[in-house]
PDB file of N, CA and C in Angstrom:
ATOM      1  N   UNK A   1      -6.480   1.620  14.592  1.00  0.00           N
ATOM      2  CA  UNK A   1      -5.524   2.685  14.464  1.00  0.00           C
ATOM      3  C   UNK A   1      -6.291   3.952  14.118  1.00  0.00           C
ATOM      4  N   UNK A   2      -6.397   5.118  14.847  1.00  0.00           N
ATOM      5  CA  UNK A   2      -6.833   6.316  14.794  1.00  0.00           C
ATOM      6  C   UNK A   2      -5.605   7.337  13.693  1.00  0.00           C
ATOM      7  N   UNK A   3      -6.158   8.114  12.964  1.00  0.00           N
ATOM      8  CA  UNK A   3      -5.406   8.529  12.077  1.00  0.00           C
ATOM      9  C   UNK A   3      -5.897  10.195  12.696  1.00  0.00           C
ATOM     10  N   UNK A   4      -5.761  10.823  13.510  1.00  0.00           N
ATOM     11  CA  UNK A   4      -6.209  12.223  13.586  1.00  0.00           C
ATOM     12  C   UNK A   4      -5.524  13.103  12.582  1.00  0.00           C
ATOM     13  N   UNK A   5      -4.406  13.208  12.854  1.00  0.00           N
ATOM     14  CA  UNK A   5      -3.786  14.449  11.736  1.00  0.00           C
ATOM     15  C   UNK A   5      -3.212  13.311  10.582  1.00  0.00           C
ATOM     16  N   UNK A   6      -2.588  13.831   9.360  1.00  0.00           N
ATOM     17  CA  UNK A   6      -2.419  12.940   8.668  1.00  0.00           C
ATOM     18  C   UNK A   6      -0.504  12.937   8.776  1.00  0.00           C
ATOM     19  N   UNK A   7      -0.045  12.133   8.366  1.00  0.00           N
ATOM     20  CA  UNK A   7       1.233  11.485   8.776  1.00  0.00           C
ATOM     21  C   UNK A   7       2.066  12.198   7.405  1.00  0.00           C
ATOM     22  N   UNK A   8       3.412  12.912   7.709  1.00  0.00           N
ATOM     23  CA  UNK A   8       4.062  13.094   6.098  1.00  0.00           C
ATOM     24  C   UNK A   8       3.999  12.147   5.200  1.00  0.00           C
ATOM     25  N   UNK A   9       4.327  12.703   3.920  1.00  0.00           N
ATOM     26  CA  UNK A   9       4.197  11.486   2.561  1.00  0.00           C
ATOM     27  C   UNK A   9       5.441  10.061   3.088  1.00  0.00           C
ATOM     28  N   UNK A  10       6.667  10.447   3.652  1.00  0.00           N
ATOM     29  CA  UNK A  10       7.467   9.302   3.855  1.00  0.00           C
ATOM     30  C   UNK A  10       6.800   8.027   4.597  1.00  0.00           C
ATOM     31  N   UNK A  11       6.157   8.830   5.809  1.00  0.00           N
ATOM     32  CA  UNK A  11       5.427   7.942   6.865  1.00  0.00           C
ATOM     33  C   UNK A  11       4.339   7.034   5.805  1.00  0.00           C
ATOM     34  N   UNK A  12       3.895   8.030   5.605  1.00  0.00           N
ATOM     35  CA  UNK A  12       2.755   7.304   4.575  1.00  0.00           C
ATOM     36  C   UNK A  12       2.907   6.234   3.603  1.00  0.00           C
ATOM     37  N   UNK A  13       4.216   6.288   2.723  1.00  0.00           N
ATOM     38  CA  UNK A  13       4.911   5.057   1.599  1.00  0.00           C
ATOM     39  C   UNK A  13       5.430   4.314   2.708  1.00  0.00           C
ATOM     40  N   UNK A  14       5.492   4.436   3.952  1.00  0.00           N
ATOM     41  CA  UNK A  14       6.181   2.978   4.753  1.00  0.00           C
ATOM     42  C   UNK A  14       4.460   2.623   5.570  1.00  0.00           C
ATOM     43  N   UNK A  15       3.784   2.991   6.121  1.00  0.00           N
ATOM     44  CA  UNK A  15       2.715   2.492   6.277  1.00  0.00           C
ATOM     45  C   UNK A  15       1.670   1.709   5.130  1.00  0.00           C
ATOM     46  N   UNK A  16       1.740   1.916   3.880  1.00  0.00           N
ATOM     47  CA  UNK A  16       1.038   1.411   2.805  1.00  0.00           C
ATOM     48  C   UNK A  16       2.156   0.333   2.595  1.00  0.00           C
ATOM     49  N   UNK A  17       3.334   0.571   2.570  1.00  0.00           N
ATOM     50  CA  UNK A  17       3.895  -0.744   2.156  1.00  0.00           C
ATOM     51  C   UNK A  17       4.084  -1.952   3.154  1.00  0.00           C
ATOM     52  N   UNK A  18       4.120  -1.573   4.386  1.00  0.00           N
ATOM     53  CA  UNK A  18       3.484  -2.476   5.817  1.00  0.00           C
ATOM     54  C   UNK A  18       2.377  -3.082   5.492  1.00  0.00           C
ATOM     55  N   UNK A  19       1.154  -2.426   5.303  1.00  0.00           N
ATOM     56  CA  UNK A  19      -0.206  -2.998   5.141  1.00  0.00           C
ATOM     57  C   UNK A  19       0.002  -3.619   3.769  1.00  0.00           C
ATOM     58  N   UNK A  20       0.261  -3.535   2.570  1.00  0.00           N
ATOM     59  CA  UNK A  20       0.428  -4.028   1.497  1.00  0.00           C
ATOM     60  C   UNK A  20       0.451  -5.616   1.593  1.00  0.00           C
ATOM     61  N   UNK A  21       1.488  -6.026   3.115  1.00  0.00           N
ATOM     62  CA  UNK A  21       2.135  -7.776   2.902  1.00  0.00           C
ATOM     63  C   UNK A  21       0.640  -8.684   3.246  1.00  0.00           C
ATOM     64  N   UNK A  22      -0.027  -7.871   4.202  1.00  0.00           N
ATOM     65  CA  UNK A  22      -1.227  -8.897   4.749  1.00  0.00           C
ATOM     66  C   UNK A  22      -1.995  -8.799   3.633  1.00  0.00           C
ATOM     67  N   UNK A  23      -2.376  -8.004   2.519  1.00  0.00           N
ATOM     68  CA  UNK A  23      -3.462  -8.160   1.777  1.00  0.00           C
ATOM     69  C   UNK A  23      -2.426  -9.197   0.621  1.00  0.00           C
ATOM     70  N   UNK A  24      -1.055  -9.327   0.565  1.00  0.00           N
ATOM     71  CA  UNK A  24      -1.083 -10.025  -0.126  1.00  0.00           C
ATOM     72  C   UNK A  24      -1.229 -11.932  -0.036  1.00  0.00           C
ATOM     73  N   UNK A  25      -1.260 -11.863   1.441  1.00  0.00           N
ATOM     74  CA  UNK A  25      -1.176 -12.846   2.186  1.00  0.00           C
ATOM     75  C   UNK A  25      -2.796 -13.231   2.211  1.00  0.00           C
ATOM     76  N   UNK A  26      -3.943 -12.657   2.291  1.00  0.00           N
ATOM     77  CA  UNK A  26      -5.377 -12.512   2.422  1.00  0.00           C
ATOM     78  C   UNK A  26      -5.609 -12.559   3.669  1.00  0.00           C
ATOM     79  N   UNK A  27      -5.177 -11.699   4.275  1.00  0.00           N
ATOM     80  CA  UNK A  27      -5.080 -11.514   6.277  1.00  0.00           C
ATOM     81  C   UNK A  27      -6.750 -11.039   5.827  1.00  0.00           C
ATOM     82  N   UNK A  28      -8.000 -11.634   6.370  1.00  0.00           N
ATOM     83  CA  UNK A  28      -8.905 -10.374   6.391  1.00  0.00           C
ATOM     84  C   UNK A  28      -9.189  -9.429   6.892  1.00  0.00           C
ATOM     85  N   UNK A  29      -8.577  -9.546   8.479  1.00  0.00           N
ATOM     86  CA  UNK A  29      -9.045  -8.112   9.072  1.00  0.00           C
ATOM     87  C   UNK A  29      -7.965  -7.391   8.667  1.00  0.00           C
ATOM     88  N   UNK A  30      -6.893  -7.285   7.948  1.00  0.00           N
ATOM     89  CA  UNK A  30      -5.780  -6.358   8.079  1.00  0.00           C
ATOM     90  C   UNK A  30      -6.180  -5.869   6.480  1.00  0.00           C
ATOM     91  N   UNK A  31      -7.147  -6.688   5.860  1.00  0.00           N
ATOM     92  CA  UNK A  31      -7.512  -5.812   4.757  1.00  0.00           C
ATOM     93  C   UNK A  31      -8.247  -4.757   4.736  1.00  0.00           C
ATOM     94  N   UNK A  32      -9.068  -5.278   5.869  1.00  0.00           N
ATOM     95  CA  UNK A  32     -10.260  -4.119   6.260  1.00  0.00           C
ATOM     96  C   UNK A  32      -9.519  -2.693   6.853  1.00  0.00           C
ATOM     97  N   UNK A  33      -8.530  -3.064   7.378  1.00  0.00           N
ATOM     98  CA  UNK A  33      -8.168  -1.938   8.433  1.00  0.00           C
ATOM     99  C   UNK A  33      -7.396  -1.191   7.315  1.00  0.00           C
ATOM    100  N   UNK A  34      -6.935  -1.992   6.117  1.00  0.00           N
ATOM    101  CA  UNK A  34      -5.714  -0.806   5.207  1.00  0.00           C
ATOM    102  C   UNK A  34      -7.365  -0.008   4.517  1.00  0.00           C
ATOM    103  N   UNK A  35      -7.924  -1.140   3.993  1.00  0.00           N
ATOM    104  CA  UNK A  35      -9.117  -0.059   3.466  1.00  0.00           C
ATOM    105  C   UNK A  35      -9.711   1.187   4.293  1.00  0.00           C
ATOM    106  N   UNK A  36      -9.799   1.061   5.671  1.00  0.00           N
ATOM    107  CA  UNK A  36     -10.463   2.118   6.503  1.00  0.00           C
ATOM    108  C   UNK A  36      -9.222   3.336   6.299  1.00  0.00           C
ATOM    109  N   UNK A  37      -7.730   2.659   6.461  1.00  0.00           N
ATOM    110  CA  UNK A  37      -6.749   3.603   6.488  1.00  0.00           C
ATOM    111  C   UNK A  37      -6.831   4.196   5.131  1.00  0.00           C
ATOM    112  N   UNK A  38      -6.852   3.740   3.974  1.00  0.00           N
ATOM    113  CA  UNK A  38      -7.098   4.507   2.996  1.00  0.00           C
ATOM    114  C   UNK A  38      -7.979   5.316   1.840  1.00  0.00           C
ATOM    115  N   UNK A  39      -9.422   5.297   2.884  1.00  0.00           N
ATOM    116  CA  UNK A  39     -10.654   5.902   3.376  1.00  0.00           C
ATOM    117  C   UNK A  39     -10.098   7.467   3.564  1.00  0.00           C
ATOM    118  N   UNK A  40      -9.351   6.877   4.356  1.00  0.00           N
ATOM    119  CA  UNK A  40      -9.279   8.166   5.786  1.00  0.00           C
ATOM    120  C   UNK A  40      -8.529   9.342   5.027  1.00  0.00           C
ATOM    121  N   UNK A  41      -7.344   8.495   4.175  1.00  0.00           N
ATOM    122  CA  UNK A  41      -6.306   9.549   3.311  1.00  0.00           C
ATOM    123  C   UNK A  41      -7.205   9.860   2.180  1.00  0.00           C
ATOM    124  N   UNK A  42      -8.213   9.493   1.685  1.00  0.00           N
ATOM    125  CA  UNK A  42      -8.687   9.924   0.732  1.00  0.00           C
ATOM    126  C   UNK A  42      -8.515   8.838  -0.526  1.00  0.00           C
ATOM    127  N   UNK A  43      -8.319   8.006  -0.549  1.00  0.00           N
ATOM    128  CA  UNK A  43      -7.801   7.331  -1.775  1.00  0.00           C
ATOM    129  C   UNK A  43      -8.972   6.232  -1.830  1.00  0.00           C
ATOM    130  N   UNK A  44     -10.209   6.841  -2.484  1.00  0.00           N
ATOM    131  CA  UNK A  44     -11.974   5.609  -2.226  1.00  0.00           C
ATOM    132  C   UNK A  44     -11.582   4.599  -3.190  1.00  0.00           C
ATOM    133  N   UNK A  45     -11.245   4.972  -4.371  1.00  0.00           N
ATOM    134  CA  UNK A  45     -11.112   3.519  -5.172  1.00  0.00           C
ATOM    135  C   UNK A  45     -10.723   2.029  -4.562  1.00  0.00           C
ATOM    136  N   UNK A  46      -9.260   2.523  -4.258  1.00  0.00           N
ATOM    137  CA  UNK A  46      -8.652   1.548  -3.195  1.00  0.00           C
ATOM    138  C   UNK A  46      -9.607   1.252  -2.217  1.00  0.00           C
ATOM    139  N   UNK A  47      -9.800   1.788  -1.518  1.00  0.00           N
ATOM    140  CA  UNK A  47     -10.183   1.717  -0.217  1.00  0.00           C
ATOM    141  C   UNK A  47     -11.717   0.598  -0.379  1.00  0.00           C
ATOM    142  N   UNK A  48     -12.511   1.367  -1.889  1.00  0.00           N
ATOM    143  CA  UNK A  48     -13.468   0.652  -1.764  1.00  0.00           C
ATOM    144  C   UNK A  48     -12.930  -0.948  -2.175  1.00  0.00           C
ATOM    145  N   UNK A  49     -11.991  -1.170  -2.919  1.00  0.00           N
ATOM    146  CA  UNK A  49     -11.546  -2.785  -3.470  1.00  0.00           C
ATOM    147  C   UNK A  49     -10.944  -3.540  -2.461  1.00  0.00           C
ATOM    148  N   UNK A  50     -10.193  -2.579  -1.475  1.00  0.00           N
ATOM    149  CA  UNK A  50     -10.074  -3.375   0.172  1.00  0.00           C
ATOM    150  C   UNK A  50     -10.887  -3.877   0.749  1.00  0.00           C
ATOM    151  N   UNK A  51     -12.215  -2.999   0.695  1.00  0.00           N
ATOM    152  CA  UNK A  51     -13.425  -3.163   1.826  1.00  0.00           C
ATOM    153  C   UNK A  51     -14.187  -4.712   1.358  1.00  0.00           C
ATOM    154  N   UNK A  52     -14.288  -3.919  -0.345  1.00  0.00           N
ATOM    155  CA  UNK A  52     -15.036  -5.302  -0.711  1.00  0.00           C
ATOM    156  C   UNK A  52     -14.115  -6.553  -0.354  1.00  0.00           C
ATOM    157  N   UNK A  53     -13.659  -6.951  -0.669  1.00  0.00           N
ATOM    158  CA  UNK A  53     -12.376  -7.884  -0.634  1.00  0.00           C
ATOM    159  C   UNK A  53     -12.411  -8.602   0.505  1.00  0.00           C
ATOM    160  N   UNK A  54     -12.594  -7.264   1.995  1.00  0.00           N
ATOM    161  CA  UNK A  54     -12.383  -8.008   3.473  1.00  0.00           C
ATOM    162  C   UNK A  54     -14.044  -8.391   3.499  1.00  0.00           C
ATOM    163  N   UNK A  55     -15.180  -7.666   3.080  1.00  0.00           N
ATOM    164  CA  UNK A  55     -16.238  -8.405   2.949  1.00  0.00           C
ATOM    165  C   UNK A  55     -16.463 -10.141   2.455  1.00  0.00           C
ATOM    166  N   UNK A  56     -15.793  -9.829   1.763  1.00  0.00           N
ATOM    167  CA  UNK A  56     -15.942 -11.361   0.929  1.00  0.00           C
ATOM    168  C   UNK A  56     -14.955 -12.321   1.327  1.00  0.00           C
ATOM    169  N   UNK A  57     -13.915 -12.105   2.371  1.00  0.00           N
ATOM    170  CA  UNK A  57     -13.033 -13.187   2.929  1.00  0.00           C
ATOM    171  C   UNK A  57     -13.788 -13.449   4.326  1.00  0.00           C
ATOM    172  N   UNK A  58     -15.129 -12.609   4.701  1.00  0.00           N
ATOM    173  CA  UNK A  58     -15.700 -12.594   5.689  1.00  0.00           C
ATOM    174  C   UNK A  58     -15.577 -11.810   7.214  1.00  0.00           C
ATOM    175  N   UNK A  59     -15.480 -10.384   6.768  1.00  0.00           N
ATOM    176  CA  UNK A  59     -15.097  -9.509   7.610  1.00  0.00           C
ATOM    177  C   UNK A  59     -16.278  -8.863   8.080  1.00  0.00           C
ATOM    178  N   UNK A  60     -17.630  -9.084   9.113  1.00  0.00           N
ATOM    179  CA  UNK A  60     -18.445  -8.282   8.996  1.00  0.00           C
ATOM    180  C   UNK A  60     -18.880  -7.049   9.061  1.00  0.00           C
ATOM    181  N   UNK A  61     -17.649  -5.712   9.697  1.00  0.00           N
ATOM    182  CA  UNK A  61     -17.558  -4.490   9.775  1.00  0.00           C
ATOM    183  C   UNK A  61     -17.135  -4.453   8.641  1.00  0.00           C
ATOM    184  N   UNK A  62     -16.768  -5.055   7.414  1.00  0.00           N
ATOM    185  CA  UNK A  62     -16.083  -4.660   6.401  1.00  0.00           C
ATOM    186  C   UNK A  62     -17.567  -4.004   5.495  1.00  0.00           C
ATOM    187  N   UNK A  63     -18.619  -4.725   5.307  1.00  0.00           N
ATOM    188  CA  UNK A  63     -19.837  -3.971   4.878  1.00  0.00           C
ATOM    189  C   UNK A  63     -20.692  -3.012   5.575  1.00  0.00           C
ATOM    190  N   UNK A  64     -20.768  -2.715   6.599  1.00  0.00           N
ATOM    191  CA  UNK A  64     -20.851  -1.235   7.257  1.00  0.00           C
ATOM    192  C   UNK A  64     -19.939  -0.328   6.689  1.00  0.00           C
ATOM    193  N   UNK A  65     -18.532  -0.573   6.398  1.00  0.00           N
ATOM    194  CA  UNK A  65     -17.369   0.670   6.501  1.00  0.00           C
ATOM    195  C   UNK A  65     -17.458   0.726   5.169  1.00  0.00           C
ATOM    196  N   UNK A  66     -18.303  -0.137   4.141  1.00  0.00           N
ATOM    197  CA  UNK A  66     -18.246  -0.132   2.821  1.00  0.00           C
ATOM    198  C   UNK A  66     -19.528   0.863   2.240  1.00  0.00           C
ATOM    199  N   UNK A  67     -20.401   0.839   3.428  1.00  0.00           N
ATOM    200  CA  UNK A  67     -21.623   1.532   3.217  1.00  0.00           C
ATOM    201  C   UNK A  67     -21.371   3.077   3.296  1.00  0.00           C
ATOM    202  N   UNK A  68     -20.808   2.822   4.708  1.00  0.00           N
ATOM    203  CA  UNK A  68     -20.485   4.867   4.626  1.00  0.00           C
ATOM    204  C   UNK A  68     -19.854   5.172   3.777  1.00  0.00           C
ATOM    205  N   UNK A  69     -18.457   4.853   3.033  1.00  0.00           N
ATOM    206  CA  UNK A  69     -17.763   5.024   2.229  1.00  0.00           C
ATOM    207  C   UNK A  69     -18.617   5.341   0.728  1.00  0.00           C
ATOM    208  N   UNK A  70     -19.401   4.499   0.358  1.00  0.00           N
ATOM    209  CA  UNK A  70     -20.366   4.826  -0.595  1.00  0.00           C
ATOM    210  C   UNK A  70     -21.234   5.740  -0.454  1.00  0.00           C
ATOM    211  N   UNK A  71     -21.589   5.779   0.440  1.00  0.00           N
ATOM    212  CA  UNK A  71     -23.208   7.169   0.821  1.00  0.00           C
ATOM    213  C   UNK A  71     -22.514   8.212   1.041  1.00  0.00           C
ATOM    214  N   UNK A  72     -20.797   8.559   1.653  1.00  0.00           N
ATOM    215  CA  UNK A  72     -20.439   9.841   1.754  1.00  0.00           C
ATOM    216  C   UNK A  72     -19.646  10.536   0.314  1.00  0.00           C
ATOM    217  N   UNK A  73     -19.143   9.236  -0.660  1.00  0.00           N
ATOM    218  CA  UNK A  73     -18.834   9.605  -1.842  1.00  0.00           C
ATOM    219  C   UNK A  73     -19.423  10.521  -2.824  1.00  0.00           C
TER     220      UNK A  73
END
């Protein structure tokens, strides 16, 4: 999912609460992808506890997207 412009705040509380069900489920790639999505909005804390997370359920783009995220912080 490409995020070019950013989406109003409404769009935004229904897209986080969409992605919310797979991480509670331990989907791994859908963890990786909320972490990249919330990269993108700005929110690194999160984003970095997603990344790690899809790393460690065995996501291997999940430690690349964890690297830039750290080196551009």
């Amino acid at each position: 999912m490409a995020l070019a412009t950013q989406p109003p705040p409404s769009q935004l509380g229904i897209l986080f609460n969409d992605l919310e069900r797979p991480y509670e489920h331990k989907n791994p790639k859908a963890i990786h992808n909320y972490g990249l999505v919330r990269a993108h909005v700005g929110v690194a804390a999160k984003a970095i506890e997603l990344l790690q997370t899809a790393m460690h359920l065995g996501v291997p783009e999940a430690r690349g997207a964890l690297g830039r995220l750290l080196f551009n912080a």
